[in-house]
C-alpha atoms as a PDB file:
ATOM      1  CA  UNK A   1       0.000   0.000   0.000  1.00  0.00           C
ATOM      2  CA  UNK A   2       1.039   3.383  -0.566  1.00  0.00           C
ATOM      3  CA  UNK A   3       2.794   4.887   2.226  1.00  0.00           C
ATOM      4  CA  UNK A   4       0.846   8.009   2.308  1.00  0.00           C
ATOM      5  CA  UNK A   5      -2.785   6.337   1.627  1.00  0.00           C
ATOM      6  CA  UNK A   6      -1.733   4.098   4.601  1.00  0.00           C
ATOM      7  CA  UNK A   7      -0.696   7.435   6.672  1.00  0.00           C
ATOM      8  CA  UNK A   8      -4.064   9.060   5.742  1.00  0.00           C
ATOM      9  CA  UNK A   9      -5.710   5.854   6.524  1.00  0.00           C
ATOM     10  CA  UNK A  10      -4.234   5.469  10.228  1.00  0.00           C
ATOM     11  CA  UNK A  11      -5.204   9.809  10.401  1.00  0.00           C
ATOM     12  CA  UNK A  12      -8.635   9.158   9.585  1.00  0.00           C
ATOM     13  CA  UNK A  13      -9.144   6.154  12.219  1.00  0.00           C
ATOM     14  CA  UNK A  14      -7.335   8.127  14.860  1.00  0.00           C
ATOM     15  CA  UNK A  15      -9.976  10.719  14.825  1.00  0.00           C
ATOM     16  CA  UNK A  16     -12.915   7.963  14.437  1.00  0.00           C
ATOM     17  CA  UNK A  17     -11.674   6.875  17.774  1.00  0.00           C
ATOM     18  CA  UNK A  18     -10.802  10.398  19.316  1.00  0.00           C
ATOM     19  CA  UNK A  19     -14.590  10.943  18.205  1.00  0.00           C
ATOM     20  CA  UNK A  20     -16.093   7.889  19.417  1.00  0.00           C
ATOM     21  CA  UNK A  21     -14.284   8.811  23.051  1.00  0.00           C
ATOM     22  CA  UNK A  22     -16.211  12.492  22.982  1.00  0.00           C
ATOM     23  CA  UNK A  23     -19.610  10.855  22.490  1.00  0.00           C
ATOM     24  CA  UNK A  24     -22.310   9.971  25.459  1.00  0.00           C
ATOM     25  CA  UNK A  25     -23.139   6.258  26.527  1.00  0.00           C
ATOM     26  CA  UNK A  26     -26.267   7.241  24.794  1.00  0.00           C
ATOM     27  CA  UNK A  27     -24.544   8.769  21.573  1.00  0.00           C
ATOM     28  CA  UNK A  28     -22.594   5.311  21.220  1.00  0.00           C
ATOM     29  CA  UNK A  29     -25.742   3.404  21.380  1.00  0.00           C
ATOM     30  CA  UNK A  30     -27.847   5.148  18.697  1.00  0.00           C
ATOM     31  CA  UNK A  31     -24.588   5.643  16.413  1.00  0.00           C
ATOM     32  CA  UNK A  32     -24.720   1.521  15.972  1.00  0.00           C
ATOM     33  CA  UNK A  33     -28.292   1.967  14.121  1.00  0.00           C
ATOM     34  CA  UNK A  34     -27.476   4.877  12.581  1.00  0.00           C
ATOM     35  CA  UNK A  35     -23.987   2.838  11.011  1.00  0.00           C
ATOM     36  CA  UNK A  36     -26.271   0.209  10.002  1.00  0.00           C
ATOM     37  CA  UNK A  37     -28.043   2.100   8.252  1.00  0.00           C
ATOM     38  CA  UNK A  38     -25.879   3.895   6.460  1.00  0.00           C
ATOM     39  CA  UNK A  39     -24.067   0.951   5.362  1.00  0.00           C
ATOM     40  CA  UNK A  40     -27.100  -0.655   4.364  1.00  0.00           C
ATOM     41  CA  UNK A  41     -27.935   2.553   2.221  1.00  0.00           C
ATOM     42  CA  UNK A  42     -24.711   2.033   0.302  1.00  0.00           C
ATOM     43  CA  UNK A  43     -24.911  -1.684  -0.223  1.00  0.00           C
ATOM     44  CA  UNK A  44     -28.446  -0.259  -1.793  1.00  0.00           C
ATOM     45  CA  UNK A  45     -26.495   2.096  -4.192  1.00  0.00           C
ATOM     46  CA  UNK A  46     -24.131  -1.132  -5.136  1.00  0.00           C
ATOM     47  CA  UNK A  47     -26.875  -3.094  -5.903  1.00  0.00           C
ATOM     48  CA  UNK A  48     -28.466  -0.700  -8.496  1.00  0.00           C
ATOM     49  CA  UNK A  49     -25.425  -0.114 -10.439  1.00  0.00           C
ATOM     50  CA  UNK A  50     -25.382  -4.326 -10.162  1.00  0.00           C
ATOM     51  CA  UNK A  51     -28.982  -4.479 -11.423  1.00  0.00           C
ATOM     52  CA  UNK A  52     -29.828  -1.570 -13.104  1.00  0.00           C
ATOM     53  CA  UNK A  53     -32.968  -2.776 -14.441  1.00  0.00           C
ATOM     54  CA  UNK A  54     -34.167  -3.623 -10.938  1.00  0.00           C
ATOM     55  CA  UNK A  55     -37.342  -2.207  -8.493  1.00  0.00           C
ATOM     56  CA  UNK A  56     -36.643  -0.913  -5.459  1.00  0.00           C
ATOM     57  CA  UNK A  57     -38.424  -3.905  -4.051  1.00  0.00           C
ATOM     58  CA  UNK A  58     -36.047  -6.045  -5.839  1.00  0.00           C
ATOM     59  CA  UNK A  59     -33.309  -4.060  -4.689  1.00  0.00           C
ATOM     60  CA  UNK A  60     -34.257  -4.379  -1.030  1.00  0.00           C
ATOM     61  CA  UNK A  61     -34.861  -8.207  -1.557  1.00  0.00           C
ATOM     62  CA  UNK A  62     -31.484  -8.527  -2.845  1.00  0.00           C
ATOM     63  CA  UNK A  63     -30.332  -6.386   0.084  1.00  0.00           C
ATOM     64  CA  UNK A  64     -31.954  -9.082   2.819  1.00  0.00           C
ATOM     65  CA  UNK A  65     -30.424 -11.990   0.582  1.00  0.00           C
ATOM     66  CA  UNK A  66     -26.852 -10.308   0.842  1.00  0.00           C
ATOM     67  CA  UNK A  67     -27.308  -9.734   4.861  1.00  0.00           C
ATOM     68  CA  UNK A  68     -28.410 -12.825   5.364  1.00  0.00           C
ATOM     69  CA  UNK A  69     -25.455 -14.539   3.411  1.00  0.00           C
ATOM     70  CA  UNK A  70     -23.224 -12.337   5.564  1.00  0.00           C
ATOM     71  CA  UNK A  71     -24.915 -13.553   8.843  1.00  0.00           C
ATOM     72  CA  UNK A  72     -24.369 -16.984   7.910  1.00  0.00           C
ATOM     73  CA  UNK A  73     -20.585 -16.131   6.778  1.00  0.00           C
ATOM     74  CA  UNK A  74     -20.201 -14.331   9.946  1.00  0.00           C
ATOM     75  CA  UNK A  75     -21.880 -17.021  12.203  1.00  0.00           C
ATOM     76  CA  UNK A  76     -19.745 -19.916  10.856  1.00  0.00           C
ATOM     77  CA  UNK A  77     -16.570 -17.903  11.736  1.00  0.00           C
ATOM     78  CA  UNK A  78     -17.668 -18.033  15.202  1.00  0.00           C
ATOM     79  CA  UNK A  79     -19.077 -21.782  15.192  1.00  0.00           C
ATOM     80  CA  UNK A  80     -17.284 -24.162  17.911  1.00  0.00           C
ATOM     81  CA  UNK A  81     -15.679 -26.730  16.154  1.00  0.00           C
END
């Protein structure tokens, strides 16, 4: 990796964790959602340029099919041999 896109990578997690330390208990608890969301928002925007022909009722079916397959990725991972 490039040393300065690795420098301006370990700049930008420094202040995600200097901000994270500033919020509330209660500002750490909604930001999870609010994450979630936002990740699930961009997934969205990979989908359509995926499936450009698709409803947004196929796009949000495809959505659920993707976090489900990540559940199940995530959950073996964690499975007790």
């Amino acid at each position: 990796m490039d040393e300065r896109i690795a420098s301006d990578s370990r700049f930008a997690t420094l202040a995600k964790v200097r901000q994270a330390r500033m919020m509330s208990e209660e500002e750490r608890v909604l930001a999870g959602p609010r994450l979630f969301a936002g990740v699930c928002e961009r997934m969205k925007e990979g989908l359509r340029d995926e499936q450009p022909d698709a409803t947004e009722e196929g796009i949000h079916r495809l959505l659920l099919q993707r976090l489900a397959r990540l559940r199940k990725l995530e959950t073996s991972r964690h499975a007790i041999p």
